[in-house]
N, C-alpha and C. Protein backbone atom coordinates (compact mmCIF):
# COMPACT_ATOMS: atom_id res chain seq x y z
N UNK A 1 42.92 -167.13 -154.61
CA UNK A 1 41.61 -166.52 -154.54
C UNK A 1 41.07 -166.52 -153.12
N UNK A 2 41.35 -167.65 -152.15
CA UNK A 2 40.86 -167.97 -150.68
C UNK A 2 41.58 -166.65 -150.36
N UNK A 3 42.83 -166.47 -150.32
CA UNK A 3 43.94 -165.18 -149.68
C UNK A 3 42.91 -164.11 -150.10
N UNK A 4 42.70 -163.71 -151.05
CA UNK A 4 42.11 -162.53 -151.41
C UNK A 4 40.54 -162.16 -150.76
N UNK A 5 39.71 -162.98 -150.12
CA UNK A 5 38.31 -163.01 -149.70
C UNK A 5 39.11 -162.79 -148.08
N UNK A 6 39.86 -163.40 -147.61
CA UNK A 6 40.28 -163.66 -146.13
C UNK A 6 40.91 -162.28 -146.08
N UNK A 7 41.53 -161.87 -146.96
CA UNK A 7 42.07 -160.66 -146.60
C UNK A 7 40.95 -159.42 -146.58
N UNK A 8 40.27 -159.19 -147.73
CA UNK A 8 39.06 -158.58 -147.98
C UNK A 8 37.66 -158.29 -146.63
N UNK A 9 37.23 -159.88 -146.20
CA UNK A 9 36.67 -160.22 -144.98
C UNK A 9 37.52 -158.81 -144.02
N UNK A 10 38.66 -159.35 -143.79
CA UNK A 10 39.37 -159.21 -142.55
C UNK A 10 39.44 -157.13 -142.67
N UNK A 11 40.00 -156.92 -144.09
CA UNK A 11 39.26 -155.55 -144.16
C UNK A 11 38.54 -154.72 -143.47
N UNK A 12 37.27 -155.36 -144.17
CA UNK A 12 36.06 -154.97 -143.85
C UNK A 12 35.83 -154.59 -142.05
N UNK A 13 36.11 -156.27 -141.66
CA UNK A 13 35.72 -156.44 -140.26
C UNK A 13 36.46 -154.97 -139.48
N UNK A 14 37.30 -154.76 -139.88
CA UNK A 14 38.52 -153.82 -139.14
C UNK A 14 38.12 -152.66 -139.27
N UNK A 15 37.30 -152.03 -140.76
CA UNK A 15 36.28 -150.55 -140.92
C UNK A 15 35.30 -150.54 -140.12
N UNK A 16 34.36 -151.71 -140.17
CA UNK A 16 33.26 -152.04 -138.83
C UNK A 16 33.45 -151.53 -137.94
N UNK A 17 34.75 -152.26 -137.14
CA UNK A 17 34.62 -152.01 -135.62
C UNK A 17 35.30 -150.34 -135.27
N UNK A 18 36.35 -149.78 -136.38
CA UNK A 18 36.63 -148.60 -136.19
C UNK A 18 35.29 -147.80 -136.80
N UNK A 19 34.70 -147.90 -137.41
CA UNK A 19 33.52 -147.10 -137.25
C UNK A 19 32.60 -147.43 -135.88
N UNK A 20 32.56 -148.15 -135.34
CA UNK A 20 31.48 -148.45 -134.11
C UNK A 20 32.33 -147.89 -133.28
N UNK A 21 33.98 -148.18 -133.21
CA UNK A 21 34.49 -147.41 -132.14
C UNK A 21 34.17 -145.96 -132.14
N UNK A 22 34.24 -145.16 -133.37
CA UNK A 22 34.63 -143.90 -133.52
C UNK A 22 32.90 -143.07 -133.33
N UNK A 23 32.10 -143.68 -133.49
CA UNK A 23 30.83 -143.30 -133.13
C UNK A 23 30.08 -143.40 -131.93
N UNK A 24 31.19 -144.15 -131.20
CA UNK A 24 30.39 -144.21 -129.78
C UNK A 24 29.56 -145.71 -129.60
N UNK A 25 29.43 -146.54 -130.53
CA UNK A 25 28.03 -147.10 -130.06
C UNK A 25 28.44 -148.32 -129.00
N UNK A 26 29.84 -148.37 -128.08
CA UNK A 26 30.17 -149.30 -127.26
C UNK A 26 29.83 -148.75 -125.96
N UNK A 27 29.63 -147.06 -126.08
CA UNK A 27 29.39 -146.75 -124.56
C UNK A 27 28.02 -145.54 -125.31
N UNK A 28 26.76 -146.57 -125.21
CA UNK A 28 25.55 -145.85 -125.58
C UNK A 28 25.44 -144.40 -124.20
N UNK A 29 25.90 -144.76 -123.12
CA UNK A 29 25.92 -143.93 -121.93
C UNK A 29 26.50 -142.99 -121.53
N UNK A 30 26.94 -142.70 -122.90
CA UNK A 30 28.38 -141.81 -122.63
C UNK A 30 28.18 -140.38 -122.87
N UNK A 31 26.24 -139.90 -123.43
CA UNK A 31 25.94 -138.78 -123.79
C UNK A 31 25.14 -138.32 -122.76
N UNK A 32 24.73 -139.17 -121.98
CA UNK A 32 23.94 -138.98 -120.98
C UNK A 32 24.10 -137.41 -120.19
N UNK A 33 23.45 -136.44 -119.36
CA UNK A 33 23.51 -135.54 -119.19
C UNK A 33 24.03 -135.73 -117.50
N UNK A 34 25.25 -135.10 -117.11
CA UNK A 34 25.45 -135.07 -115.77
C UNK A 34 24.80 -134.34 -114.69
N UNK A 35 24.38 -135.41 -113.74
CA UNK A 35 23.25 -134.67 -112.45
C UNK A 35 24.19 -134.65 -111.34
N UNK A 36 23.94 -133.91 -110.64
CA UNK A 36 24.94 -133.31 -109.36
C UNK A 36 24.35 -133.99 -108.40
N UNK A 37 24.81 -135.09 -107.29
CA UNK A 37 23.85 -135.42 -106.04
C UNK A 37 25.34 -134.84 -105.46
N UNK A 38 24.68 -133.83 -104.29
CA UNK A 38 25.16 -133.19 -102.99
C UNK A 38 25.40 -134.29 -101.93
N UNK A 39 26.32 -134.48 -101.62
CA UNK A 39 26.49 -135.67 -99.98
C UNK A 39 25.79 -135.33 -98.69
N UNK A 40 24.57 -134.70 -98.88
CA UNK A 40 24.16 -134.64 -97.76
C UNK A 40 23.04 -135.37 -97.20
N UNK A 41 22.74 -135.44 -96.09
CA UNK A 41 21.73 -136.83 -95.80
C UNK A 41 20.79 -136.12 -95.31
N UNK A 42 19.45 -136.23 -95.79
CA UNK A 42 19.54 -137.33 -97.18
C UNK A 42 20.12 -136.75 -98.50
N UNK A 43 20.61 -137.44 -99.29
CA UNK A 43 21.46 -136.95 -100.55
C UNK A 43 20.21 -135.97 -100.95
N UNK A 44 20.58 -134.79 -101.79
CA UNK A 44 20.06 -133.56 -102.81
C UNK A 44 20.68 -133.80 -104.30
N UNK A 45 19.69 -134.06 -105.30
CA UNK A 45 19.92 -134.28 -106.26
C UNK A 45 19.03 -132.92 -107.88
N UNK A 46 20.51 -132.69 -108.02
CA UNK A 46 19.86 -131.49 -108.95
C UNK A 46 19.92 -131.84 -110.45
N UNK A 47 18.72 -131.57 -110.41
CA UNK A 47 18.34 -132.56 -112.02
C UNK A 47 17.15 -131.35 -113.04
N UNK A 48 17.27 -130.78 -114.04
CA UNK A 48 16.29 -129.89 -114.58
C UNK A 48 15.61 -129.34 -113.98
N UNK A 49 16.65 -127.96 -113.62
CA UNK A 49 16.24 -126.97 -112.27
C UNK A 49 15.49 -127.30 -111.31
N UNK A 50 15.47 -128.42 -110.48
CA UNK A 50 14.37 -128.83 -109.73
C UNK A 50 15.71 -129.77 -108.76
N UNK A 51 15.62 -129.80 -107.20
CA UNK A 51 16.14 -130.41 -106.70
C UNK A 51 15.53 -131.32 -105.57
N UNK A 52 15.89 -132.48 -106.02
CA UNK A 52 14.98 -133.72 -105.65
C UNK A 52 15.76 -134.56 -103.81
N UNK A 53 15.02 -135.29 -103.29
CA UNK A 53 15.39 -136.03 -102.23
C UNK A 53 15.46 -137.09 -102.38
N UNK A 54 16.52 -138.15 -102.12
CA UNK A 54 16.97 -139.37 -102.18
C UNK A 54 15.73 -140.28 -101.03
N UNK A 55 15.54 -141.20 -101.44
CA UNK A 55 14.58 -141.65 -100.73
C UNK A 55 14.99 -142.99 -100.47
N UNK A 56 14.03 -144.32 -99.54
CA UNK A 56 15.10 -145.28 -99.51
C UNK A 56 13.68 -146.27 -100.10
N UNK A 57 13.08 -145.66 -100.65
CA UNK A 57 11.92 -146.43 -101.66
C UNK A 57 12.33 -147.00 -103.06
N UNK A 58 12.62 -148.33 -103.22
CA UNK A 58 12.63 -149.01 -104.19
C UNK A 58 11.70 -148.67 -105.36
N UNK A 59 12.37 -148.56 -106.80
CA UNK A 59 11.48 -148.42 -107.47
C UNK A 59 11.51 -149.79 -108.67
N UNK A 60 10.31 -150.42 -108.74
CA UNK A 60 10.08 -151.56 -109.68
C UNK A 60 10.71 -151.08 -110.82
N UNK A 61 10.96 -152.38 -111.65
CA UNK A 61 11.67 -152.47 -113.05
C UNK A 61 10.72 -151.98 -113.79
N UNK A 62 9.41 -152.15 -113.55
CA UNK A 62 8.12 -151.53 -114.84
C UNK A 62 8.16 -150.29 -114.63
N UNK A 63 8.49 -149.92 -113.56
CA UNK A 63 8.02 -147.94 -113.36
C UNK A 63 9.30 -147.45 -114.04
N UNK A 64 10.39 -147.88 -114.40
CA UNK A 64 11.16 -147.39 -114.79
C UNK A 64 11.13 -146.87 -116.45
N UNK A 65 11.31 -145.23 -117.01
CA UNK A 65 11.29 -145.24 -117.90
C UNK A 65 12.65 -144.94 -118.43
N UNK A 66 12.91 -143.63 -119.36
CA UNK A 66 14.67 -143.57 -120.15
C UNK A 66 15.22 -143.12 -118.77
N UNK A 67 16.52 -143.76 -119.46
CA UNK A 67 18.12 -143.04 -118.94
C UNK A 67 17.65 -142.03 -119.15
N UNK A 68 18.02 -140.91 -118.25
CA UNK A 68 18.44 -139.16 -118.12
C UNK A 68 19.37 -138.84 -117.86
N UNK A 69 20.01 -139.19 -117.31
CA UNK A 69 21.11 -138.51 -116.93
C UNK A 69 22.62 -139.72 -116.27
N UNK A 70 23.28 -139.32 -115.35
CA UNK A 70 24.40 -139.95 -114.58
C UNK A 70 24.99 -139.52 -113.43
N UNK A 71 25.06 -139.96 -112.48
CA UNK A 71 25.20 -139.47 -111.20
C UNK A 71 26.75 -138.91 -110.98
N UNK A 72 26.92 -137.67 -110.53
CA UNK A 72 28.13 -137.06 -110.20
C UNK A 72 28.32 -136.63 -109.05
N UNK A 73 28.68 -136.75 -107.75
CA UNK A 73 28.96 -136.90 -106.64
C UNK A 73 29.54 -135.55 -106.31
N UNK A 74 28.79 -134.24 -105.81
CA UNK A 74 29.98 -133.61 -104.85
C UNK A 74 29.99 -133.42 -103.57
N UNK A 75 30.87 -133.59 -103.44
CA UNK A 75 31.39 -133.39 -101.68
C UNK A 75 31.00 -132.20 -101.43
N UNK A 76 29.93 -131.42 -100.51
CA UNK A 76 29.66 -130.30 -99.96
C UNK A 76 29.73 -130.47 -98.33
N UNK A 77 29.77 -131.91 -97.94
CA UNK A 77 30.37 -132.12 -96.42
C UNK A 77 31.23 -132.42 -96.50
N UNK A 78 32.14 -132.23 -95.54
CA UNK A 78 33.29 -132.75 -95.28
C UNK A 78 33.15 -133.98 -93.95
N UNK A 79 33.10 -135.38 -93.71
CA UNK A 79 32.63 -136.08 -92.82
C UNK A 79 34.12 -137.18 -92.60
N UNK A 80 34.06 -137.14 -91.24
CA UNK A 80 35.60 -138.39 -91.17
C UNK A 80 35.69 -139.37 -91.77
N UNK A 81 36.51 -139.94 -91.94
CA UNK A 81 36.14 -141.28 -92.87
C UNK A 81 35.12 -142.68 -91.89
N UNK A 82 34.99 -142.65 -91.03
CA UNK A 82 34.25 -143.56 -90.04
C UNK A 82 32.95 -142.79 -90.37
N UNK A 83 32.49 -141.66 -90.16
CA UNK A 83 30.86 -140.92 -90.11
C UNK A 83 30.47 -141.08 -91.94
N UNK A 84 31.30 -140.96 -92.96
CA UNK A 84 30.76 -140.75 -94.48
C UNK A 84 30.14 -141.67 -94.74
N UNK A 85 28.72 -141.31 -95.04
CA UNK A 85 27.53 -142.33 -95.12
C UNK A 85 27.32 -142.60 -96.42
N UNK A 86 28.24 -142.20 -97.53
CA UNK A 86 28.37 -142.48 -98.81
C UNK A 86 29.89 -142.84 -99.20
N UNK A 87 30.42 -143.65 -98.20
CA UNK A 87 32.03 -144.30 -98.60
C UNK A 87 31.64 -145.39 -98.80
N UNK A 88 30.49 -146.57 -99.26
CA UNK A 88 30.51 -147.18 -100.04
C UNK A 88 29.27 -147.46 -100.85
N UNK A 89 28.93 -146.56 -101.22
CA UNK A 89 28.04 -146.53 -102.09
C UNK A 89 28.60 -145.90 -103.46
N UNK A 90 27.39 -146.53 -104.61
CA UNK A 90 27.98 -146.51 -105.74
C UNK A 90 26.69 -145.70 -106.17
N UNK A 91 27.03 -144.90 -107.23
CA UNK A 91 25.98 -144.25 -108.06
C UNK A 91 26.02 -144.53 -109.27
N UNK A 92 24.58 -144.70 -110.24
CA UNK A 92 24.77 -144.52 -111.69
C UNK A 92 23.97 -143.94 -111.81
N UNK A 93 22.98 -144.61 -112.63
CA UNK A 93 22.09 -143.59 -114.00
C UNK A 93 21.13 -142.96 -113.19
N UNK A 94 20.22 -142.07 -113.95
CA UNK A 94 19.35 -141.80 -113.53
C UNK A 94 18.11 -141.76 -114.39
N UNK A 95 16.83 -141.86 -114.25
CA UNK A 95 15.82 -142.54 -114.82
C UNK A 95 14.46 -141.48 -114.63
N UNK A 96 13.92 -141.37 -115.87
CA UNK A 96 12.18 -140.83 -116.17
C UNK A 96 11.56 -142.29 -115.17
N UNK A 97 10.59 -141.40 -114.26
CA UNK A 97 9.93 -142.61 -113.97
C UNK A 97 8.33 -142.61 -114.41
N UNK A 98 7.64 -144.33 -114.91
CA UNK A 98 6.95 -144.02 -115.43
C UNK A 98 5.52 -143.76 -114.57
N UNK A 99 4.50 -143.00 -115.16
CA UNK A 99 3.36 -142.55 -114.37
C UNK A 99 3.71 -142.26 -112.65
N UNK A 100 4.95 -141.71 -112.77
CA UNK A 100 5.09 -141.07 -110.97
C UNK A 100 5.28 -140.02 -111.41
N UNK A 101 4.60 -138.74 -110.57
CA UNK A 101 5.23 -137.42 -111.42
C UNK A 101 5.62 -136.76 -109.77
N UNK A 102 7.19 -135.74 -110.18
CA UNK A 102 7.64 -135.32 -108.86
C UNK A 102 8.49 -136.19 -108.60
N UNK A 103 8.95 -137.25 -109.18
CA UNK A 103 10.00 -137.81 -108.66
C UNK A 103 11.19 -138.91 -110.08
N UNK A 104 12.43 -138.68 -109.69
CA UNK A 104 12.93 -139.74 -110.44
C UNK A 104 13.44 -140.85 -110.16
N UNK A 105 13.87 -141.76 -110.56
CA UNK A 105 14.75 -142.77 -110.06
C UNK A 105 16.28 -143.01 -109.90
N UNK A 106 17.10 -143.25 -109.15
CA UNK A 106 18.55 -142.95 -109.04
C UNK A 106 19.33 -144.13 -108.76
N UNK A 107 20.05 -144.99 -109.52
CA UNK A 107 20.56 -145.88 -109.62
C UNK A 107 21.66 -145.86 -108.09
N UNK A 108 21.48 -146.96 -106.90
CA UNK A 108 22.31 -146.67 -105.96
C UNK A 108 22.51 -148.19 -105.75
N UNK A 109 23.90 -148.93 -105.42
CA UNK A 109 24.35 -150.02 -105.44
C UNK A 109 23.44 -151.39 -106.26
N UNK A 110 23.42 -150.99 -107.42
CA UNK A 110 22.63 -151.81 -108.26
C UNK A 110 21.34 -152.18 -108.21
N UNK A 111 20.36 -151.11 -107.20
CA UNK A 111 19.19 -150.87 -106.92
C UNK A 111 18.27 -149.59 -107.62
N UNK A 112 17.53 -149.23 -107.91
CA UNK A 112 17.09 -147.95 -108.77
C UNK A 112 15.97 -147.31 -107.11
N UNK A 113 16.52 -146.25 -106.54
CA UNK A 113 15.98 -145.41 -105.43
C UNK A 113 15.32 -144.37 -106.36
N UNK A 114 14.11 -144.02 -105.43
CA UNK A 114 12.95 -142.64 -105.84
C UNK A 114 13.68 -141.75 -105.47
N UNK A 115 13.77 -141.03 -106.13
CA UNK A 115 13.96 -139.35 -105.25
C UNK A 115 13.03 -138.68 -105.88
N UNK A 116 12.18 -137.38 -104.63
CA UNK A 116 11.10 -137.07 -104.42
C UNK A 116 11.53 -135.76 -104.80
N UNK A 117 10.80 -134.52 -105.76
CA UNK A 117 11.41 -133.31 -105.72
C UNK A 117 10.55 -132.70 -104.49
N UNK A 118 11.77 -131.63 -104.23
CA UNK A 118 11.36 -131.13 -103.01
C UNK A 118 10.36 -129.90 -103.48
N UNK A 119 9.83 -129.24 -102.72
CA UNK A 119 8.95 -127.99 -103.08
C UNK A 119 9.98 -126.77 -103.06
N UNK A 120 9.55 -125.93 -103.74
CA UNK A 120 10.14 -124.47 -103.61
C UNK A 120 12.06 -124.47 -103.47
């Protein structure tokens, strides 16, 4: 009877995790919408027809509201490897920020940066 619950248990556990695998819920980030930042300095970031400026303004953990998006990197300069002012920098998410309007937040070496939309 122990064999039969241990096996049963062990079942179960194994539908669980292939259902959590098969639905996604290990990479909640994985639907996120891809934003284009341009390599140019200062970085150009195109996010819901509106293209914003990388800024080097910290933004607090409270101003921060949802994930939007995820940072996708293209090369539109071509710069030597000594001049590329983004060979070690890292990008991630990108963020609603809260009560700032005109600007979002952009995840850059484990820091969350403003970027400011530009006019016109």
């Amino acid at each position: 009877m122990i064999n039969k619950k241990c096996i049963s248990l062990s079942a179960l556990l194994i539908v669980l995790v292939s259902i959590l695998l098969i639905t996604g819920c290990f990479e909640p980030d994985a639907y996120l919408k891809e934003v284009i930042l341009n390599n140019h300095v200062p970085a150009n970031i195109h996010f819901d027809e509106n293209v914003y400026i990388l800024t080097d303004e910290e933004v607090l953990e409270n101003q921060l509201g949802n994930k939007v998006g995820r940072i996708k990197v293209v090369n539109v300069i071509s710069y030597t490897e000594g001049d590329d002012p983004y060979l070690h920098v890292s990008f991630g998410k990108v963020y609603n920020l809260i009560d700032i309007e005109d600007a979002i937040g952009i995840e850059v070496n484990e820091k969350v940066l403003k970027a400011i939309r530009k006019d016109g």
